[in-house]
PDB file of N, CA and C in Angstrom:
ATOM      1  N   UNK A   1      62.994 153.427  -0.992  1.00  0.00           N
ATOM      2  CA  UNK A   1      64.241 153.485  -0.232  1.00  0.00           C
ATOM      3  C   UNK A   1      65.359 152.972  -1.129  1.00  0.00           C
ATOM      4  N   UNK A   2      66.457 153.741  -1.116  1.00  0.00           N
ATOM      5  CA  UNK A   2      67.755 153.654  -2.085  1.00  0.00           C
ATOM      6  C   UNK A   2      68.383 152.391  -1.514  1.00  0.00           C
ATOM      7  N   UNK A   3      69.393 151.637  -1.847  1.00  0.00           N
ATOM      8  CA  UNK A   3      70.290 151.051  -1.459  1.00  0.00           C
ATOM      9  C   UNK A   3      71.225 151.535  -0.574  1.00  0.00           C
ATOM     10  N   UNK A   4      71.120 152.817  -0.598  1.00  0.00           N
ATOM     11  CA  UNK A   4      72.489 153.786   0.019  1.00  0.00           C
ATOM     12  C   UNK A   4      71.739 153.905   1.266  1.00  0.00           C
ATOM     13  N   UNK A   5      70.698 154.294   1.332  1.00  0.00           N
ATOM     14  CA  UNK A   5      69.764 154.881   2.011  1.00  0.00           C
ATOM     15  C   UNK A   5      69.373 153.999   3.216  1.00  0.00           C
ATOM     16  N   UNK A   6      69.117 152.124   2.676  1.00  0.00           N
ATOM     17  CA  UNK A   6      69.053 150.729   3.595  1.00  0.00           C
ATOM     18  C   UNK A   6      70.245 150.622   4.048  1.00  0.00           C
ATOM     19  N   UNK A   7      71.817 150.990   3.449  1.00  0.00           N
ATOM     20  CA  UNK A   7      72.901 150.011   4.331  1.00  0.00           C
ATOM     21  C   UNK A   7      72.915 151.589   5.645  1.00  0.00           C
ATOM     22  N   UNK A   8      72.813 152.789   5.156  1.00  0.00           N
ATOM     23  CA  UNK A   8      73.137 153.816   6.178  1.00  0.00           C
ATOM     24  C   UNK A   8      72.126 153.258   7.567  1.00  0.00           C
ATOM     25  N   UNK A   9      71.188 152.956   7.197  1.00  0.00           N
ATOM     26  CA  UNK A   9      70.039 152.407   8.741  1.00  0.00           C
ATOM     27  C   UNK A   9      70.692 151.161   8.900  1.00  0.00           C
ATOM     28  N   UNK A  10      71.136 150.303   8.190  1.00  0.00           N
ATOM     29  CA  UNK A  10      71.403 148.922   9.079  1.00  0.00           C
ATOM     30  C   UNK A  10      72.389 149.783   9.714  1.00  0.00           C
ATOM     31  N   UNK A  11      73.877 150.393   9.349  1.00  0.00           N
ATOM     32  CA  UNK A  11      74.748 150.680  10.025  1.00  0.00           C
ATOM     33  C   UNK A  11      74.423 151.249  11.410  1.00  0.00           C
ATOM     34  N   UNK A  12      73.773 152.421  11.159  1.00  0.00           N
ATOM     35  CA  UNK A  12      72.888 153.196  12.405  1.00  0.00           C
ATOM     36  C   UNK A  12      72.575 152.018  13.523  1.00  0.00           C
ATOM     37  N   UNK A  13      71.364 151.211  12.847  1.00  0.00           N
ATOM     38  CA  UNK A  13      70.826 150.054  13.252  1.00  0.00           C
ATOM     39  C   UNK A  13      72.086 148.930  14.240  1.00  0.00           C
ATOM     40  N   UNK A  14      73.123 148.809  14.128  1.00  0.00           N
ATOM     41  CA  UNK A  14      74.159 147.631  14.518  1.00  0.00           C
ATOM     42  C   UNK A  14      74.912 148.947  15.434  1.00  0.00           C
ATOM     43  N   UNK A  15      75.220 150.065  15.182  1.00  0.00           N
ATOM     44  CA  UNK A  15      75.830 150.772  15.558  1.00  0.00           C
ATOM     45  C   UNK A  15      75.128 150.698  16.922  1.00  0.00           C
ATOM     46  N   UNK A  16      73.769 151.394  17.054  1.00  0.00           N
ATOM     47  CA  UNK A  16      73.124 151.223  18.517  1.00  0.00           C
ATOM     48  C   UNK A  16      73.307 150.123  19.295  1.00  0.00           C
ATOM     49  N   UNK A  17      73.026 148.433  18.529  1.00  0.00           N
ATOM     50  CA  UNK A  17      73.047 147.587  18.928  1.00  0.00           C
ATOM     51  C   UNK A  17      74.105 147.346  20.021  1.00  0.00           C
ATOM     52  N   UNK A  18      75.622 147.852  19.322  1.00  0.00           N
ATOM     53  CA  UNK A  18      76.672 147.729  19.809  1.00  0.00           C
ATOM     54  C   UNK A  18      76.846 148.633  21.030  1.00  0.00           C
ATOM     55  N   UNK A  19      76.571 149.574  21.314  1.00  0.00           N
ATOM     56  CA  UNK A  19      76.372 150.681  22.391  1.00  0.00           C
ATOM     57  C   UNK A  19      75.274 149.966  23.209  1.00  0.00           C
ATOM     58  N   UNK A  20      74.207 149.393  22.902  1.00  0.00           N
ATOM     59  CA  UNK A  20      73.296 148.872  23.991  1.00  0.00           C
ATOM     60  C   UNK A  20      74.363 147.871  24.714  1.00  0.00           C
ATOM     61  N   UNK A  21      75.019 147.049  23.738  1.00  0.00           N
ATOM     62  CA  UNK A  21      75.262 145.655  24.863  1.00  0.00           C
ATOM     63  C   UNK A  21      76.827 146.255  25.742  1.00  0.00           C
ATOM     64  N   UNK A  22      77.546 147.133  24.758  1.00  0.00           N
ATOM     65  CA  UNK A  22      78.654 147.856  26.023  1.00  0.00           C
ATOM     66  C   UNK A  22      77.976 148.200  27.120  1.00  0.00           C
ATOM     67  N   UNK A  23      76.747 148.889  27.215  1.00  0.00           N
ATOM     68  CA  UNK A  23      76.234 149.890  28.101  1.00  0.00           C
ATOM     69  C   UNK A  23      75.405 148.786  29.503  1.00  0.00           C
ATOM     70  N   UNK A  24      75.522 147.929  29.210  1.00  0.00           N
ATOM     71  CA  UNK A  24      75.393 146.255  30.667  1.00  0.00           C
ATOM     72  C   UNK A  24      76.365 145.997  30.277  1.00  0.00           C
ATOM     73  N   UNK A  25      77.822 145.953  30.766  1.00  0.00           N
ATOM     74  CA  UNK A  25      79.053 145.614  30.961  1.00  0.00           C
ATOM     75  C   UNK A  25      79.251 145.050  32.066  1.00  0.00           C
ATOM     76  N   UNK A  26      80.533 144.869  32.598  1.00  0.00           N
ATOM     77  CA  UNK A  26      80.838 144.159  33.458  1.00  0.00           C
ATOM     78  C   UNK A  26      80.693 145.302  34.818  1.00  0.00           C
ATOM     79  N   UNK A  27      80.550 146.750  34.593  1.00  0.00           N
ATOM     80  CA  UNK A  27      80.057 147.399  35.823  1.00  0.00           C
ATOM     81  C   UNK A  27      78.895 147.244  36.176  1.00  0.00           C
ATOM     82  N   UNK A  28      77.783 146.695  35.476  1.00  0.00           N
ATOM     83  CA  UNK A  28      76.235 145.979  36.421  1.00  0.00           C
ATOM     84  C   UNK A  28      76.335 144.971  36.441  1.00  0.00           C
ATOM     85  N   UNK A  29      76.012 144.615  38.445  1.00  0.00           N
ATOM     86  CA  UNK A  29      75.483 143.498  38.049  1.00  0.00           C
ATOM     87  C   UNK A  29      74.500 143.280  37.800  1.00  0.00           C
ATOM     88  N   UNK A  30      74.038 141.629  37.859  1.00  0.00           N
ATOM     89  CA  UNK A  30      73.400 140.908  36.935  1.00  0.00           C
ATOM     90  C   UNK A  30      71.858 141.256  37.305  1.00  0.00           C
ATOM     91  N   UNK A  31      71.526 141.653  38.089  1.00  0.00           N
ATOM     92  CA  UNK A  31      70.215 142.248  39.152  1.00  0.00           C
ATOM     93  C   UNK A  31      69.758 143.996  38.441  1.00  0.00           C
ATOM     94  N   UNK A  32      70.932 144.752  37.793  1.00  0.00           N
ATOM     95  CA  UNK A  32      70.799 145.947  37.408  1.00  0.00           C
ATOM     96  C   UNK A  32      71.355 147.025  37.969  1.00  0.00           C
ATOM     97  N   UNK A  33      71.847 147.106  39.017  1.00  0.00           N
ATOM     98  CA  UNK A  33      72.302 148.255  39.398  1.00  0.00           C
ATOM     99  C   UNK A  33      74.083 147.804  39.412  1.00  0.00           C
ATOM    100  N   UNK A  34      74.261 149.469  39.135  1.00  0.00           N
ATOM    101  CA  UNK A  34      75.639 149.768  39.149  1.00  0.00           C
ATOM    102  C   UNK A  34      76.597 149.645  40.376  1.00  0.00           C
ATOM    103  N   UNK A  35      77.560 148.883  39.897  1.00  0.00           N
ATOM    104  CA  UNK A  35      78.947 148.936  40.567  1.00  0.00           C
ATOM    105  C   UNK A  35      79.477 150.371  40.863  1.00  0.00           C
ATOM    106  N   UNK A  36      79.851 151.001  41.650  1.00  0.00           N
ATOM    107  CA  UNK A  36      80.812 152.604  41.884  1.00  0.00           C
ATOM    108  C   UNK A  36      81.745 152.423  41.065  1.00  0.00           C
ATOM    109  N   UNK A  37      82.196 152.948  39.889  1.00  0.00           N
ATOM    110  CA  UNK A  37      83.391 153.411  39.630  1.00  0.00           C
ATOM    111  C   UNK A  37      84.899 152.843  40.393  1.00  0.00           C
ATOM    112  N   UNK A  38      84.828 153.491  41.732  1.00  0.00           N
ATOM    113  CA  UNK A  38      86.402 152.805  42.341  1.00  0.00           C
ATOM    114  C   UNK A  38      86.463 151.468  42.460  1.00  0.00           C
ATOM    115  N   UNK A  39      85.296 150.874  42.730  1.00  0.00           N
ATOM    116  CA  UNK A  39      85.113 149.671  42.781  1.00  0.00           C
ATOM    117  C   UNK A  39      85.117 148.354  41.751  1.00  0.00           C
ATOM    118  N   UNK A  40      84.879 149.112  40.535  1.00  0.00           N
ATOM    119  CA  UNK A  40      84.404 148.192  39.449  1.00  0.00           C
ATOM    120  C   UNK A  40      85.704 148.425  38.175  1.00  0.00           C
ATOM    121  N   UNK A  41      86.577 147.590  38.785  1.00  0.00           N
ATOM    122  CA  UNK A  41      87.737 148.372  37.807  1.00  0.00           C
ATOM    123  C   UNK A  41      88.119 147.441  36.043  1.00  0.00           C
ATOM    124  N   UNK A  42      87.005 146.576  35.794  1.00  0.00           N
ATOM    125  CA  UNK A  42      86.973 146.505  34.571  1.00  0.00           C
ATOM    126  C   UNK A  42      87.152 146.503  33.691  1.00  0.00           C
ATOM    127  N   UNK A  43      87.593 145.868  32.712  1.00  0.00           N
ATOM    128  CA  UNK A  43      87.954 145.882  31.267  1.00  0.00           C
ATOM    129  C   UNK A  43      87.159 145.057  30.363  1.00  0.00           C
ATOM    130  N   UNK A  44      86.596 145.952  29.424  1.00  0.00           N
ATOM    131  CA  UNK A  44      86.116 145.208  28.140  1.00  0.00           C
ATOM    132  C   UNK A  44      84.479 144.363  29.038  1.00  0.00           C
ATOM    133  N   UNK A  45      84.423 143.568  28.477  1.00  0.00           N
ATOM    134  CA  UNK A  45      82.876 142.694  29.147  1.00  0.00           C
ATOM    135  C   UNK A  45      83.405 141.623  30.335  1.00  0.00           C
ATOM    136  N   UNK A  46      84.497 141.836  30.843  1.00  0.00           N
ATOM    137  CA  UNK A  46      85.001 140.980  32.037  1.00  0.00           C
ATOM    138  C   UNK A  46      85.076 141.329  33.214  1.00  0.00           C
ATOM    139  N   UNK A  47      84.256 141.715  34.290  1.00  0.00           N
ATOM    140  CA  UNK A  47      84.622 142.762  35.415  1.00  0.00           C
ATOM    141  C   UNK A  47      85.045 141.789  36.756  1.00  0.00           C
ATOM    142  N   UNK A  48      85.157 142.519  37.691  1.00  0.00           N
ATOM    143  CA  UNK A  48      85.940 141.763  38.552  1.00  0.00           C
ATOM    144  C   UNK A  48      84.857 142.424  39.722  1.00  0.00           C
ATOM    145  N   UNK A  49      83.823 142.613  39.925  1.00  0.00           N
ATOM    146  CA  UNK A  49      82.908 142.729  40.238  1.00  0.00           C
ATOM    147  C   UNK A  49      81.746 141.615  40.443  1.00  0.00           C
ATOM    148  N   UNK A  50      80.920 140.484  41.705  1.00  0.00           N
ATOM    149  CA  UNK A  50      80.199 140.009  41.442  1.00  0.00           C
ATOM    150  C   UNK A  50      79.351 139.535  42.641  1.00  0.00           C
ATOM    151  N   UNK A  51      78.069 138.793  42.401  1.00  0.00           N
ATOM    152  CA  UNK A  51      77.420 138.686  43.852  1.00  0.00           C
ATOM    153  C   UNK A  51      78.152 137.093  44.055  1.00  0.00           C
ATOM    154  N   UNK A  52      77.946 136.906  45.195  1.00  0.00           N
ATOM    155  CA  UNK A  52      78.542 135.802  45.792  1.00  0.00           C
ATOM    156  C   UNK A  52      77.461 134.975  46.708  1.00  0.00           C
ATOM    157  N   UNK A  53      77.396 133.679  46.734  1.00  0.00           N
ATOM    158  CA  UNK A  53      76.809 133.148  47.514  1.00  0.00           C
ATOM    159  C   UNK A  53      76.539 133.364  49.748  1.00  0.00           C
ATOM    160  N   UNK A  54      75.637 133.522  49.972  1.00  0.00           N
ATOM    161  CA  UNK A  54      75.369 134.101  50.653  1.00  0.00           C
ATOM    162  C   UNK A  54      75.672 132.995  52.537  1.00  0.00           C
ATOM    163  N   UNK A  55      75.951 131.358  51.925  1.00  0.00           N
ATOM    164  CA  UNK A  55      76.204 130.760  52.675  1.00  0.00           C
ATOM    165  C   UNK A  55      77.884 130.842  52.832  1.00  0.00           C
ATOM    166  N   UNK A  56      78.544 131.804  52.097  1.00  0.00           N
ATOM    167  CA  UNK A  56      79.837 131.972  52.550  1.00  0.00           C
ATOM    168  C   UNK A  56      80.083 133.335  53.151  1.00  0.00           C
ATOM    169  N   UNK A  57      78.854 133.714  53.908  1.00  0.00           N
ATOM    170  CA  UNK A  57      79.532 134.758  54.597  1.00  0.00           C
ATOM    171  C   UNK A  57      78.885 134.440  55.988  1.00  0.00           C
ATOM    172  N   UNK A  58      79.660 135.078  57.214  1.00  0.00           N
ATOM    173  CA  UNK A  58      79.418 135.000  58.601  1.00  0.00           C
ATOM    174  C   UNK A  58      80.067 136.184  59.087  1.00  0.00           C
ATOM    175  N   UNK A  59      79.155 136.905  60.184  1.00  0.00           N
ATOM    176  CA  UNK A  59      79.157 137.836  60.741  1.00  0.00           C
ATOM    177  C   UNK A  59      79.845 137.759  61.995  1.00  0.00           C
ATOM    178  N   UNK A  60      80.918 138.005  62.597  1.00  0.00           N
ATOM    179  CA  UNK A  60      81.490 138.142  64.178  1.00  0.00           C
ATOM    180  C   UNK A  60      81.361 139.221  64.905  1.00  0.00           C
ATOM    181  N   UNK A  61      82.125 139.143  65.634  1.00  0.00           N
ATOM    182  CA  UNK A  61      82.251 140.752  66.603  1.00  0.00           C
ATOM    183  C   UNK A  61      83.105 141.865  65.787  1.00  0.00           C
ATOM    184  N   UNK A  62      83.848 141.587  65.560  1.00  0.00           N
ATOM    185  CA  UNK A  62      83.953 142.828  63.992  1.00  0.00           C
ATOM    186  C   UNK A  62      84.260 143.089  63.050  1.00  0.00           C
ATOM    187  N   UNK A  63      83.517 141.786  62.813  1.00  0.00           N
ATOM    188  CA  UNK A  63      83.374 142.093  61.304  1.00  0.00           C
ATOM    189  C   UNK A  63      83.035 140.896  60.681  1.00  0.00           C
ATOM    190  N   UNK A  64      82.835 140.656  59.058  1.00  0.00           N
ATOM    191  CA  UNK A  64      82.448 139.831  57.892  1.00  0.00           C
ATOM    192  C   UNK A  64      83.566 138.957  57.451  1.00  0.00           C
ATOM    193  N   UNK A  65      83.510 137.537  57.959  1.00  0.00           N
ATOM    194  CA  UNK A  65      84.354 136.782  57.142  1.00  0.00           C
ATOM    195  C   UNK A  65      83.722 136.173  56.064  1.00  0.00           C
ATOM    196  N   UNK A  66      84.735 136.133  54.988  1.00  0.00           N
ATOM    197  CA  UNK A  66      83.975 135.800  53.651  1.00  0.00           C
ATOM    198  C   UNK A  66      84.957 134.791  52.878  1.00  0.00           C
ATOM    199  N   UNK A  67      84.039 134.041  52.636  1.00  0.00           N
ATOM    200  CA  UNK A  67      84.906 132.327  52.418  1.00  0.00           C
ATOM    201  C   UNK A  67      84.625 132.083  51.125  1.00  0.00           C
ATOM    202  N   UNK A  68      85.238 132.237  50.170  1.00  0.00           N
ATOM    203  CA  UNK A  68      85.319 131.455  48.859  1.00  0.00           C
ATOM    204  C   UNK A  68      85.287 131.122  48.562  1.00  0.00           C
ATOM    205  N   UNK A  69      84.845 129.839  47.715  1.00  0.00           N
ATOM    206  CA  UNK A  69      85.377 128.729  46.950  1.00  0.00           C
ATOM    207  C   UNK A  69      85.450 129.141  45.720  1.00  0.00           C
ATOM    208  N   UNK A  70      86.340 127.802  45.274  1.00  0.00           N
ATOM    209  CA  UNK A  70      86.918 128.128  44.066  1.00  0.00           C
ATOM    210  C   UNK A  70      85.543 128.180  42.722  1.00  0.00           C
ATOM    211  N   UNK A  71      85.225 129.203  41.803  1.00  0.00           N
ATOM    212  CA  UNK A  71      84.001 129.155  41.488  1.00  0.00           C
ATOM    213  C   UNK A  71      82.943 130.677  41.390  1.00  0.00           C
ATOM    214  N   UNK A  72      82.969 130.464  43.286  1.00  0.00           N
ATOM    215  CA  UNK A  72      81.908 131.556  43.838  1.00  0.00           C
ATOM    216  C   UNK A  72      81.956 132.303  42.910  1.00  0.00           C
ATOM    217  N   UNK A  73      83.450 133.368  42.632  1.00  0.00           N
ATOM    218  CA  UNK A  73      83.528 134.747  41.802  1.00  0.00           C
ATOM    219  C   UNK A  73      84.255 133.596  40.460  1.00  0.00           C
ATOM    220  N   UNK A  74      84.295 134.638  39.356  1.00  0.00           N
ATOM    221  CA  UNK A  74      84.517 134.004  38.313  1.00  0.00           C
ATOM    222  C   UNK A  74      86.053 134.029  38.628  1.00  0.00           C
ATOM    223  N   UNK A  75      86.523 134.803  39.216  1.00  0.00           N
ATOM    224  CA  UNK A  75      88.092 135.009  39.359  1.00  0.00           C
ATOM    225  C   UNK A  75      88.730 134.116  40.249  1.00  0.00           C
ATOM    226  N   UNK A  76      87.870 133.288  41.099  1.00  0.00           N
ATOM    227  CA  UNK A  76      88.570 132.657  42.159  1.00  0.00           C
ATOM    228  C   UNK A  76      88.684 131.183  41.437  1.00  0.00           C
ATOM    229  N   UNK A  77      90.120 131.172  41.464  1.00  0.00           N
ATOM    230  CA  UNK A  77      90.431 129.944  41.043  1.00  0.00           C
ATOM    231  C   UNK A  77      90.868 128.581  41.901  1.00  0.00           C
ATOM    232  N   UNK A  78      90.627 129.341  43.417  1.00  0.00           N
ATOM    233  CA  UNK A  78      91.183 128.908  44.910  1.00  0.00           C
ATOM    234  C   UNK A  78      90.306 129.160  45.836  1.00  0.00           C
ATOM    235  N   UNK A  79      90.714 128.054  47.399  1.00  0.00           N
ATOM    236  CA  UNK A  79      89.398 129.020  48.278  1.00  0.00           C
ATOM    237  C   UNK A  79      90.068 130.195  48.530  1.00  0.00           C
ATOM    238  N   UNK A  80      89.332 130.901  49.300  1.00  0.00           N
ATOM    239  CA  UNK A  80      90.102 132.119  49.787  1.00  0.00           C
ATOM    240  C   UNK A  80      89.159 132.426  51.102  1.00  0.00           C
ATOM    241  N   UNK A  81      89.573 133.065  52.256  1.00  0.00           N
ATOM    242  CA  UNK A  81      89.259 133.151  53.358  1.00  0.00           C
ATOM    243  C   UNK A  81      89.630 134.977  53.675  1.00  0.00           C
ATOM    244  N   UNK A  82      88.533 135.932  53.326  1.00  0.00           N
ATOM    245  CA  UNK A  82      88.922 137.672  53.732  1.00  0.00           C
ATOM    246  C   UNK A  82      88.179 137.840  55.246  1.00  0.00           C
ATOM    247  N   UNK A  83      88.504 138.959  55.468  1.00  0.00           N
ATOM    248  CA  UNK A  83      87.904 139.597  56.550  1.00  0.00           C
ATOM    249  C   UNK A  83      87.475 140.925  56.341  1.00  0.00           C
ATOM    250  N   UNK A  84      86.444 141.146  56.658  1.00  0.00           N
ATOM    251  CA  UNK A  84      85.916 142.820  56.262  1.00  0.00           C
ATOM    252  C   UNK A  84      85.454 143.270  57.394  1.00  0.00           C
ATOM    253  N   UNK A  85      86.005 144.594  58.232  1.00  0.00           N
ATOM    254  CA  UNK A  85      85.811 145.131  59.245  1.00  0.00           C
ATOM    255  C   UNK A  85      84.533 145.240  58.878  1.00  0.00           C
ATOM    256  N   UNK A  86      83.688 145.367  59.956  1.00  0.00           N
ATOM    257  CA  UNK A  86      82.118 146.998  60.171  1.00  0.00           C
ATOM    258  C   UNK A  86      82.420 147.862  59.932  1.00  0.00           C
ATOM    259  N   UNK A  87      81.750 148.792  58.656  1.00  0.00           N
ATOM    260  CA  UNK A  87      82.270 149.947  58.466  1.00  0.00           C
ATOM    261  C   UNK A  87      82.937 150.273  57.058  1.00  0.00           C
ATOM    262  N   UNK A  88      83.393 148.636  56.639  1.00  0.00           N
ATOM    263  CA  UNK A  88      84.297 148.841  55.743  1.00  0.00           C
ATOM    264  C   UNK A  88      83.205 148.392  54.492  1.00  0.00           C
ATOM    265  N   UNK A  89      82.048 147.850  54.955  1.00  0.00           N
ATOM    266  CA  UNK A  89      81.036 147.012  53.891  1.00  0.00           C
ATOM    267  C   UNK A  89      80.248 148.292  52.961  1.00  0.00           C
ATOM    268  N   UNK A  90      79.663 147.878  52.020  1.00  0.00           N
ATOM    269  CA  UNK A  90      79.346 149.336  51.267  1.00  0.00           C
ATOM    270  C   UNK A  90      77.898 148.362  51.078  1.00  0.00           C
ATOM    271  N   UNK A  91      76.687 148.857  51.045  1.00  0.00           N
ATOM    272  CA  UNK A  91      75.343 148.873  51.082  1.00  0.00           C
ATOM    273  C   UNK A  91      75.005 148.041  49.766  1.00  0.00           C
ATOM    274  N   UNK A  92      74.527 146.995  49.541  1.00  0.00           N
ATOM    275  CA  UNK A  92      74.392 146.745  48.378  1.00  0.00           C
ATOM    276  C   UNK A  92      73.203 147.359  47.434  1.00  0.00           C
ATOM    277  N   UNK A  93      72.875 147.273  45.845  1.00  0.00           N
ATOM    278  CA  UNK A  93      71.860 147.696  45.698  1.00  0.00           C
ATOM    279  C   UNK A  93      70.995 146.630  45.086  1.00  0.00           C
ATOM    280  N   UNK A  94      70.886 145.229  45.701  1.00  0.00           N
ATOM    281  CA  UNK A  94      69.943 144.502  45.355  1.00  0.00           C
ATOM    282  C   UNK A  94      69.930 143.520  46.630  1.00  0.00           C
ATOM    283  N   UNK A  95      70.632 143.457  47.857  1.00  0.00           N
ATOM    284  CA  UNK A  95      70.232 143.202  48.993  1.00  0.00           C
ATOM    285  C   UNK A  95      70.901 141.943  48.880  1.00  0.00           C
ATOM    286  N   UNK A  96      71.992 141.587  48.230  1.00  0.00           N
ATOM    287  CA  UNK A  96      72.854 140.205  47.855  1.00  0.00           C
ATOM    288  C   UNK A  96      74.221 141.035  48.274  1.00  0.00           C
ATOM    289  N   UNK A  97      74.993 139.693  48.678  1.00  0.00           N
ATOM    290  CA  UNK A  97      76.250 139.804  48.590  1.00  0.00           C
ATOM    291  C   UNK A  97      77.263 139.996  47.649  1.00  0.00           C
ATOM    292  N   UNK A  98      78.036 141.049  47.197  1.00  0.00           N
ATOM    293  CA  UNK A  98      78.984 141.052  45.987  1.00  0.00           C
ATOM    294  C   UNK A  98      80.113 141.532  46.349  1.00  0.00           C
ATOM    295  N   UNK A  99      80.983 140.914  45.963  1.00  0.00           N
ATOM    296  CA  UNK A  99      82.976 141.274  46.294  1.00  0.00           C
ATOM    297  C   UNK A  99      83.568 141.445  44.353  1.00  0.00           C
ATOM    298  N   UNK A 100      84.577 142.522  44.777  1.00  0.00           N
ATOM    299  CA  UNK A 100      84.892 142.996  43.656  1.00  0.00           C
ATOM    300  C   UNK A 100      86.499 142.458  44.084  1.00  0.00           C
ATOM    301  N   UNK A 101      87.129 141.496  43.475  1.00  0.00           N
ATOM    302  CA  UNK A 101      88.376 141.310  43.501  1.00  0.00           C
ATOM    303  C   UNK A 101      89.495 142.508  42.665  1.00  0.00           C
ATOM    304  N   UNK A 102      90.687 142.758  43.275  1.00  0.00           N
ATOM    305  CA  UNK A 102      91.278 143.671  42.388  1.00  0.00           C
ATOM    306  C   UNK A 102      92.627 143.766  43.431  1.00  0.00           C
ATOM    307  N   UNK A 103      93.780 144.031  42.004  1.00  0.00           N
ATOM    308  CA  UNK A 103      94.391 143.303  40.719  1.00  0.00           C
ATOM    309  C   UNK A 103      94.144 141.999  40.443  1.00  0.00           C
ATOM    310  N   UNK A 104      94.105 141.121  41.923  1.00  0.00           N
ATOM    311  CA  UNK A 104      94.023 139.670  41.826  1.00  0.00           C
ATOM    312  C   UNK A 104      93.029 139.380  42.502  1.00  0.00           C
ATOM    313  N   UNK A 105      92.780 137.838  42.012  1.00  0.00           N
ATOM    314  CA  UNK A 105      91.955 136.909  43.122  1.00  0.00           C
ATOM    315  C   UNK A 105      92.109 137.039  44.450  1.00  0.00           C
ATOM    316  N   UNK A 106      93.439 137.438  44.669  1.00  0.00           N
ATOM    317  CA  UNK A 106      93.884 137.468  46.251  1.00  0.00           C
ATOM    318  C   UNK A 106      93.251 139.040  47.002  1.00  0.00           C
ATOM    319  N   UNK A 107      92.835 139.737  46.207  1.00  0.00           N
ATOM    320  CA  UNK A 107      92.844 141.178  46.653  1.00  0.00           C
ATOM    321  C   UNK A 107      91.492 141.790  46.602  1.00  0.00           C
ATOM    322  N   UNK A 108      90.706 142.059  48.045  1.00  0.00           N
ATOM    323  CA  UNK A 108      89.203 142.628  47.727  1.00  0.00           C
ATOM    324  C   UNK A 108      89.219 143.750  47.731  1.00  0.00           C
ATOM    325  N   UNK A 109      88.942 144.789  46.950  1.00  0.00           N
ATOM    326  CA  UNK A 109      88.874 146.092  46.516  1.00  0.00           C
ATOM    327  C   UNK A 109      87.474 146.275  47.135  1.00  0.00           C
ATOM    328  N   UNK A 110      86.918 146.150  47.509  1.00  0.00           N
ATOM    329  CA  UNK A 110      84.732 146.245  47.730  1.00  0.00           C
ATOM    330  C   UNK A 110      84.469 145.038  47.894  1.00  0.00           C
ATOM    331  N   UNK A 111      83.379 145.361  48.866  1.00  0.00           N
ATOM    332  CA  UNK A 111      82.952 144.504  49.325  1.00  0.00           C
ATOM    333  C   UNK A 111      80.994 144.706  49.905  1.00  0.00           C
ATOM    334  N   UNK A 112      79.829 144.267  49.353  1.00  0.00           N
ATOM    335  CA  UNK A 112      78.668 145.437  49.718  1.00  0.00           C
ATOM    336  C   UNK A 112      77.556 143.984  50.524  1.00  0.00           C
ATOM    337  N   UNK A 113      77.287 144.314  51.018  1.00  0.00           N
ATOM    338  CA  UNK A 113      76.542 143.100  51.805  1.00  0.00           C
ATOM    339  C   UNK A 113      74.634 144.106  52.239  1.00  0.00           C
ATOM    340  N   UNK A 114      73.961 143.151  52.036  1.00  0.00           N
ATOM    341  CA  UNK A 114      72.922 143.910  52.110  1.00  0.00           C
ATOM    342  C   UNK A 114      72.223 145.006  53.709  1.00  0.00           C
ATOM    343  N   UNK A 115      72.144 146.194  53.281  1.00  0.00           N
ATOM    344  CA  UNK A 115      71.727 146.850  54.260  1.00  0.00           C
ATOM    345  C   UNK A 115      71.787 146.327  55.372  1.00  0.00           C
ATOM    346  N   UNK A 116      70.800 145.379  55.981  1.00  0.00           N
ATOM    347  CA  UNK A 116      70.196 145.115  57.290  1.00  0.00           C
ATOM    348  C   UNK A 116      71.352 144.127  57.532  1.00  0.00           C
ATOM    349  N   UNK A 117      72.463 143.767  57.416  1.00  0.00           N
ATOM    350  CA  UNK A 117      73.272 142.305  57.257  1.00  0.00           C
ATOM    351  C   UNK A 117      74.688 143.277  58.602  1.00  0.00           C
ATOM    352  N   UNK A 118      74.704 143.872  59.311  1.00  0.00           N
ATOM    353  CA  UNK A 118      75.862 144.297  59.721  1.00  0.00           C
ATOM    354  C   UNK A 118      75.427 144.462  61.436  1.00  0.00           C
TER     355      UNK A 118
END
């Protein structure tokens, strides 16, 4: 094997590397399955996409209040107190709670709570 011949495979070699770790970005979460597109609005390895602790949510007559602390999501720098109609929750795909904040901390774009939870 040439010299020319070893740096072309490391390159190859780092090149994949770099495509593997884009390709788990901040649109999966941490469980494996994908965020939707509208939902997961993302930049670079920082998403605004995440599961949330499961003792901050409570179910009423209609609908999901979902209580924050500062922490829960990486974005919340405050508590925060939402409300999510029935109807409005999207199915999760690992049976956990995850809220996708967007533009801000203040703003839930998605919201997926597990199947049987409504």
């Amino acid at each position: 094997m040439t010299l020319a011949t070893s740096t072309v495979s490391l390159i190859t070699l780092g090149a994949i590397s770099v495509c593997t770790i884009v390709r788990t970005d901040a649109h999966e979460a941490k469980s494996g399955w994908t965020y939707p597109p509208a939902c997961c609005k993302a930049q670079g390895l920082v998403g605004d996409c995440e599961a949330i602790p499961a003792q901050g949510i409570s179910r009423g007559p209609r609908g999901f209040s979902v209580f924050l602390h500062a922490g829960d999501h990486h974005l919340a720098t405050k508590p925060h107190l939402f409300f999510i109609p029935y109807g409005d929750e999207i199915p999760s795909g690992d049976g956990r709670y995850h809220i996708c904040l967007h533009p801000t901390e203040n703003d839930v774009n998605c919201f997926f709570s597990p199947p049987d939870s409504s």
